[in-house]
C-alpha atoms as a PDB file:
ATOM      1  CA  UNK A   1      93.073  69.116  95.891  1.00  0.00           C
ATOM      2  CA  UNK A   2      93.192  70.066  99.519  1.00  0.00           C
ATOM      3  CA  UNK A   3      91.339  73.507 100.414  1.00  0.00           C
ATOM      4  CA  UNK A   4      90.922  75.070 104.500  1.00  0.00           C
ATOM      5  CA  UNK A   5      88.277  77.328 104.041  1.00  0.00           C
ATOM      6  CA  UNK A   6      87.360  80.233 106.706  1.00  0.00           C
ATOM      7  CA  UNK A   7      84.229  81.831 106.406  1.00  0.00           C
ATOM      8  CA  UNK A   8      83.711  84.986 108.720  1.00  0.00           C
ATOM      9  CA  UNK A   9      81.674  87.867 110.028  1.00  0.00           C
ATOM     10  CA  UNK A  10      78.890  89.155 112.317  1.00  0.00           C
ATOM     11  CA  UNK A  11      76.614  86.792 113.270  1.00  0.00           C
ATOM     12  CA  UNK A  12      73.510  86.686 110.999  1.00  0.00           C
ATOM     13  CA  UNK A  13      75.693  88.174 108.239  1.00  0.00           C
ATOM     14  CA  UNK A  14      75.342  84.049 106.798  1.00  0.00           C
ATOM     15  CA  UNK A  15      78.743  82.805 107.396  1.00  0.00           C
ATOM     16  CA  UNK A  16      77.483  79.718 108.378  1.00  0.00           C
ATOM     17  CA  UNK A  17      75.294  79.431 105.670  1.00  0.00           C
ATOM     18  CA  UNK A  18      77.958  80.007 103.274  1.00  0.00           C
ATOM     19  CA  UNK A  19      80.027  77.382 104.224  1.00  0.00           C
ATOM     20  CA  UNK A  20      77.228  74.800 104.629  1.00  0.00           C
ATOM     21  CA  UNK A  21      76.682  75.425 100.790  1.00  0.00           C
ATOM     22  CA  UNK A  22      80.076  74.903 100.043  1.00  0.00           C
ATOM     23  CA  UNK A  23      80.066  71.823 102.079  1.00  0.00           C
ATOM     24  CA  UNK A  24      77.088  70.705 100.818  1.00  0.00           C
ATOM     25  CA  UNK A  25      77.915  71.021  97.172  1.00  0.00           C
ATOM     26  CA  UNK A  26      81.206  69.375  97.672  1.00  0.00           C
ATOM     27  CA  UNK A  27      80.136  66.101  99.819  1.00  0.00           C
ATOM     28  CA  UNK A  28      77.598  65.761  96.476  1.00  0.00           C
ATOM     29  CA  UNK A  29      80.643  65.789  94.375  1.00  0.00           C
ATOM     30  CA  UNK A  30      82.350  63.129  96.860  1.00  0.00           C
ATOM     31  CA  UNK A  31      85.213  64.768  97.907  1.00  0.00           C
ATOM     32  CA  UNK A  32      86.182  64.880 101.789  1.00  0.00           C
ATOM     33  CA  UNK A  33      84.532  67.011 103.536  1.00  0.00           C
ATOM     34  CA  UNK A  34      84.540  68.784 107.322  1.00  0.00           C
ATOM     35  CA  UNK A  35      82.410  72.005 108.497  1.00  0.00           C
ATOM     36  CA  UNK A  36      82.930  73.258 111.982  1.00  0.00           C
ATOM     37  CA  UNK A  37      80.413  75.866 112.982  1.00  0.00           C
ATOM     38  CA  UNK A  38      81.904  78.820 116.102  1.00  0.00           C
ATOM     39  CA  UNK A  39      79.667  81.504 117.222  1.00  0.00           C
ATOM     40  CA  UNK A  40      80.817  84.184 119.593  1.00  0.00           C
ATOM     41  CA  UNK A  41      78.865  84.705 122.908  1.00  0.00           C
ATOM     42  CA  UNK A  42      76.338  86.739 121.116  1.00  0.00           C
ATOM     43  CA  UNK A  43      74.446  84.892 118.168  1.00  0.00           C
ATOM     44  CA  UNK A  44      73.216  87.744 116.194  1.00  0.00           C
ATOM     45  CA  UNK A  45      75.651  90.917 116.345  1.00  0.00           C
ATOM     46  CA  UNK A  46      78.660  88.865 118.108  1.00  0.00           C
ATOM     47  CA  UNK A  47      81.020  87.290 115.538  1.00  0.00           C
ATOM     48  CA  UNK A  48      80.479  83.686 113.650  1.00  0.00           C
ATOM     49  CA  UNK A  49      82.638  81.843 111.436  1.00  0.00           C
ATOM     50  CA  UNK A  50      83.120  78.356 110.220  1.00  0.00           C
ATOM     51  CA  UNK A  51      85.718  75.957 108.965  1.00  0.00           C
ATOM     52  CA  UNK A  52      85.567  74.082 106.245  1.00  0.00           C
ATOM     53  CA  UNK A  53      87.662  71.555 104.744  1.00  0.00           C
ATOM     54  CA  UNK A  54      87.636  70.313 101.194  1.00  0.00           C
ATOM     55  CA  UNK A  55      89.929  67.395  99.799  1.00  0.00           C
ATOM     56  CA  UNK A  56      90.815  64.508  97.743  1.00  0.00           C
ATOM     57  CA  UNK A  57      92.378  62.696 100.871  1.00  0.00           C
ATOM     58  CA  UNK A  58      90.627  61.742 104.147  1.00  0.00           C
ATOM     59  CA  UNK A  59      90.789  64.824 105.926  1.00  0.00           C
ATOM     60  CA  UNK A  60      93.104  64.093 109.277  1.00  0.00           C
ATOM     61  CA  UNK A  61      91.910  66.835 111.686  1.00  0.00           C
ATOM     62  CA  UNK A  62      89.169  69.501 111.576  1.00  0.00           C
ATOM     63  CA  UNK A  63      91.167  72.074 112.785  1.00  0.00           C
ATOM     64  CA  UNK A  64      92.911  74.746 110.589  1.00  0.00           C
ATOM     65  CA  UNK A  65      95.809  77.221 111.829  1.00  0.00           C
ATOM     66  CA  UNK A  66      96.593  79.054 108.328  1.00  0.00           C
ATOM     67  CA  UNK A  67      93.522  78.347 106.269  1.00  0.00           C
ATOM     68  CA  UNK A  68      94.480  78.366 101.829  1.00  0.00           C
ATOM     69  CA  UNK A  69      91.351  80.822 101.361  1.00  0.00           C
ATOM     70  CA  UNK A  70      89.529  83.258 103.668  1.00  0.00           C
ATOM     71  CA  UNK A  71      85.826  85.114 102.896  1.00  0.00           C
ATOM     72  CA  UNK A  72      85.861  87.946 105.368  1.00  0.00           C
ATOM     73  CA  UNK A  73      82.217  89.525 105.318  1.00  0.00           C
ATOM     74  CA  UNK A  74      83.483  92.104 108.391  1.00  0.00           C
ATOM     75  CA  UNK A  75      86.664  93.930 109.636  1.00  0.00           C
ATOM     76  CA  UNK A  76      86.814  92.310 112.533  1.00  0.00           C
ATOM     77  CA  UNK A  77      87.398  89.272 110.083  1.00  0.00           C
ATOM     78  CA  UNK A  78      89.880  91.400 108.103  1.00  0.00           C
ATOM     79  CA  UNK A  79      91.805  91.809 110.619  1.00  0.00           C
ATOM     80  CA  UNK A  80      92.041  88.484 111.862  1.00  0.00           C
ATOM     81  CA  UNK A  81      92.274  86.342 108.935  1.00  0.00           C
ATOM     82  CA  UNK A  82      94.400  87.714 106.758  1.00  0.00           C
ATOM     83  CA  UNK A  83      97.712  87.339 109.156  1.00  0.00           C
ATOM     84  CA  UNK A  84      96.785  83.693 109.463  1.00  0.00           C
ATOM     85  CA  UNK A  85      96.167  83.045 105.139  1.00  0.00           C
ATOM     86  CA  UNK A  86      98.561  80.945 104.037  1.00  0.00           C
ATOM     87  CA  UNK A  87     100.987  82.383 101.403  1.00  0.00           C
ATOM     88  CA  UNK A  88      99.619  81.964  97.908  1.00  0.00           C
ATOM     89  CA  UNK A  89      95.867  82.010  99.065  1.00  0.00           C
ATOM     90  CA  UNK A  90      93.025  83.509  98.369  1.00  0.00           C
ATOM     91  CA  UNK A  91      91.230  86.566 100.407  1.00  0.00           C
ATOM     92  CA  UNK A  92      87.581  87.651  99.538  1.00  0.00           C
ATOM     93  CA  UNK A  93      86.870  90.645 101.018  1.00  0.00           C
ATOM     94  CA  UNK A  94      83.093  92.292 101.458  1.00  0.00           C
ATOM     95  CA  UNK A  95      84.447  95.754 100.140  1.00  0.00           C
ATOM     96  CA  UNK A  96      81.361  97.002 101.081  1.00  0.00           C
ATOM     97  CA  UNK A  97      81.829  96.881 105.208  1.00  0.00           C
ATOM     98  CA  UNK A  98      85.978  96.767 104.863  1.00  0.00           C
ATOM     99  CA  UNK A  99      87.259  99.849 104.358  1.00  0.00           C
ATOM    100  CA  UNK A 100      90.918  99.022 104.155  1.00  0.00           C
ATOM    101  CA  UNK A 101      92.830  97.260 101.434  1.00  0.00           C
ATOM    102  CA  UNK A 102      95.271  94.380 102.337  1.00  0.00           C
ATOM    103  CA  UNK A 103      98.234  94.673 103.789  1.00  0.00           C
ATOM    104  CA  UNK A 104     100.099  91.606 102.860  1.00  0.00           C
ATOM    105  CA  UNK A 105     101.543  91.016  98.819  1.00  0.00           C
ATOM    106  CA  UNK A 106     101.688  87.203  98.717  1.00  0.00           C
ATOM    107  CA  UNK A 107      98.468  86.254  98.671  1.00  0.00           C
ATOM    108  CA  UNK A 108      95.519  86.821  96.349  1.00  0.00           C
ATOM    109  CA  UNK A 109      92.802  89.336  97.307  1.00  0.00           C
ATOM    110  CA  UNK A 110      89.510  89.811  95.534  1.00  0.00           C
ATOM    111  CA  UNK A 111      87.292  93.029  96.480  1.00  0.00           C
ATOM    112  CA  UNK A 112      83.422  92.641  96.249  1.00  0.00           C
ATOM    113  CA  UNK A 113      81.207  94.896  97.372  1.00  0.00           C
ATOM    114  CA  UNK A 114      79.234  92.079  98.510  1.00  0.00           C
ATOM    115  CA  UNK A 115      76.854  94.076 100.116  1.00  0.00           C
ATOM    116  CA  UNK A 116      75.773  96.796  97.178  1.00  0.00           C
ATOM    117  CA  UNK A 117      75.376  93.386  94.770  1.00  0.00           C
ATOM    118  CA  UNK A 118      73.092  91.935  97.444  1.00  0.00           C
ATOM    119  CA  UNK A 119      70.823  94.955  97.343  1.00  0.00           C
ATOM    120  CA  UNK A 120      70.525  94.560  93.629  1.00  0.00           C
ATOM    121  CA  UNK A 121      68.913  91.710  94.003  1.00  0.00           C
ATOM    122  CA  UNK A 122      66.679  92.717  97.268  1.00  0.00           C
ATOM    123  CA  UNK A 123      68.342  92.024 100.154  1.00  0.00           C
ATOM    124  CA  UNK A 124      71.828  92.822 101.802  1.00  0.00           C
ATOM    125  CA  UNK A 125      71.659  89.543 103.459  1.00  0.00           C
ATOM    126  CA  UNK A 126      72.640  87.668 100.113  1.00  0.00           C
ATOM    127  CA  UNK A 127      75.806  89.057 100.344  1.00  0.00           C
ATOM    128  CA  UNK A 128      77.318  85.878 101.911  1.00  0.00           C
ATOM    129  CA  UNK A 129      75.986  84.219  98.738  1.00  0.00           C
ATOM    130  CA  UNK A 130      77.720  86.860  96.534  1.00  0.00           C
ATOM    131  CA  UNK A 131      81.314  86.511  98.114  1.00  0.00           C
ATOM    132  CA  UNK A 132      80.917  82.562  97.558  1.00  0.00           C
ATOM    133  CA  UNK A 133      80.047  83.220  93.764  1.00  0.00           C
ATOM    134  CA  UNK A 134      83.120  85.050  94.167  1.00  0.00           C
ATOM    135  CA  UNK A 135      85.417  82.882  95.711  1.00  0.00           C
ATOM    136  CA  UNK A 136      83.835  80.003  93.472  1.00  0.00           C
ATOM    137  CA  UNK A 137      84.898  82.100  90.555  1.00  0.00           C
ATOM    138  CA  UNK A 138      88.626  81.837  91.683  1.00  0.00           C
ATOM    139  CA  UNK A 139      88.988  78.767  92.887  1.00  0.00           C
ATOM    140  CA  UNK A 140      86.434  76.634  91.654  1.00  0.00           C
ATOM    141  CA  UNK A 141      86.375  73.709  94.531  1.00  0.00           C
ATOM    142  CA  UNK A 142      82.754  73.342  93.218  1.00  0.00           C
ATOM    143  CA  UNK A 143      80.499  74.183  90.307  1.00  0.00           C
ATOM    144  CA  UNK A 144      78.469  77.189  90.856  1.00  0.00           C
ATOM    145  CA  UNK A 145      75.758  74.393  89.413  1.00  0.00           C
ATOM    146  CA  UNK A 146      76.410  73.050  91.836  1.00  0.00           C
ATOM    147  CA  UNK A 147      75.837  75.416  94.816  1.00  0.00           C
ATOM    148  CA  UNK A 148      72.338  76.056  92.638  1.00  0.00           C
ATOM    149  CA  UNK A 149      71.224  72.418  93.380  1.00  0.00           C
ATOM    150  CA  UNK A 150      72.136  72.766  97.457  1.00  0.00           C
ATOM    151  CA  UNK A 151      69.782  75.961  97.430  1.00  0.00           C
ATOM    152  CA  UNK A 152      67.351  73.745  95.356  1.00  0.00           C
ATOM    153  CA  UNK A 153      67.577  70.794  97.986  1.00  0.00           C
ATOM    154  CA  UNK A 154      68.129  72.764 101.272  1.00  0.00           C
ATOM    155  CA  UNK A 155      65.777  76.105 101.616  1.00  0.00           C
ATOM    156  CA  UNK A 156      62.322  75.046 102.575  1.00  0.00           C
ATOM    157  CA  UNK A 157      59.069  76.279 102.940  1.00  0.00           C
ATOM    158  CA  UNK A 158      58.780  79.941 103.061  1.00  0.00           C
ATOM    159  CA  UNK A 159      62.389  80.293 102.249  1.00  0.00           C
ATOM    160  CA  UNK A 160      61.861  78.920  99.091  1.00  0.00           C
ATOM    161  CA  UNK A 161      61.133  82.319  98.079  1.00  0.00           C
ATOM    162  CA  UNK A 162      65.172  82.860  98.312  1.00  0.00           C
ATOM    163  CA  UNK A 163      65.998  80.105  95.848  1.00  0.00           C
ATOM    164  CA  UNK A 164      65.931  82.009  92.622  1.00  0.00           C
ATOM    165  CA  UNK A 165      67.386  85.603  94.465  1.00  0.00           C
ATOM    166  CA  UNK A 166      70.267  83.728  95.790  1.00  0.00           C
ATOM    167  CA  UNK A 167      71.360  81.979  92.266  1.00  0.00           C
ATOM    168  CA  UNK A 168      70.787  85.485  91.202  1.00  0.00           C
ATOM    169  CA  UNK A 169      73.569  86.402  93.988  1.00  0.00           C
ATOM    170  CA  UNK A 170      76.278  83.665  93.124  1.00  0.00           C
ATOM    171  CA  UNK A 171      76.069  84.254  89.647  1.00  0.00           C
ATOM    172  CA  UNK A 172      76.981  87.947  90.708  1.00  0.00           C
ATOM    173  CA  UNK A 173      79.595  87.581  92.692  1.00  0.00           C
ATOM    174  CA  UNK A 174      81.290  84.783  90.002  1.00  0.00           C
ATOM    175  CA  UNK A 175      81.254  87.479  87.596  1.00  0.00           C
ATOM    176  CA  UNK A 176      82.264  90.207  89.410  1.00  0.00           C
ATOM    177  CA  UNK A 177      85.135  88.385  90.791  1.00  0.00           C
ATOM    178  CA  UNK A 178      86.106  87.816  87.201  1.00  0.00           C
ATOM    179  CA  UNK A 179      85.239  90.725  85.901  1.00  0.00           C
ATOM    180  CA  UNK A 180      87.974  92.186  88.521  1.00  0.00           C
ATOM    181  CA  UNK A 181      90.743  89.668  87.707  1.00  0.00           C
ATOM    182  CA  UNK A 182      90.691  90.807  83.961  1.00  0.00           C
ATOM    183  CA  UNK A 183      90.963  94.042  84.880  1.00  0.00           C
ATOM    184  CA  UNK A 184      94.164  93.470  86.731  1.00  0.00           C
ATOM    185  CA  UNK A 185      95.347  91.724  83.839  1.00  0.00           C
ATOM    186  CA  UNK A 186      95.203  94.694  81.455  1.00  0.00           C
END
């Protein structure tokens, strides 16, 4: 298993975040593991993403030119990523602030209104959390038990508060992604 993993949109939208739990979850599972953190020259507003890099095999250089799966939170990251996706991979949009479809036909795209999910359960700023239920959903790199126990280990103090609303959020996004895959089926 060897997964390039681009996380991307505003900053403060919780790219970041999103791949740190990712990360997280799968150095706990043992497999390889790399996380490279880029914020534009504004922190909140300007644009943030991260790499990250999930394998069986030692993981020979950070840096990845066509990543296998792409969670775009943002047009700007629309736009972007989904020349660069490798064929056959996986792009999770945030329906919600991307109001175009995909251009491209050989890859796989999964629509979430990320956003409108995250309100649901209180706060628009889960919906990092509900694109990587999502993407978890589809290609399940790590358990979404998994991701639980990082939020379990990782948010302290006051943010504790976030644990329960943001397993809330994963779940979502898992079973909307699914949800939306067996309605393509039919």
């Amino acid at each position: 298993m060897h997964e390039e993993i681009i996380f991307s949109g505003f900053g403060g939208q919780g790219a970041l975040f999103a791949g740190q739990l990712v990360t997280y979850a799968a150095m706990a599972a043992n497999w390889n593991v790399t996380w490279i953190p880029s914020y534009g020259p504004e922190m909140r507003g300007g644009t943030a993403h991260c790499t990250v890099i999930v394998s069986d095999q030692a993981v020979g250089s950070p840096i990845i030119r066509n990543p296998t799966i792409a969670v775009v939170l943002n047009l700007p990251s629309m736009d972007k990523y989904e020349p660069l996706l490798k064929p056959g991979g996986l792009l999770v949009v945030n329906s919600t602030l991307v109001p175009r479809q995909a251009e491209r036909t050989d890859i796989e795209v999964c629509y979430v209104p990320a956003n409108d999910l995250a309100l649901d359960w209180g706060n628009a700023k889960m919906a990092n959390v509900v694109l990587v239920g999502a993407m978890l959903a589809l290609r399940p790199i790590v358990s979404l038990e998994a991701v639980e126990k990082v939020l379990e280990e990782h948010l302290e103090g006051s943010k504790r508060r976030f644990i329960e609303p943001n397993r809330h959020a994963l779940r979502t996004g898992a079973e909307y992604a699914l949800k939306s895959v067996a309605e393509k089926v039919k």
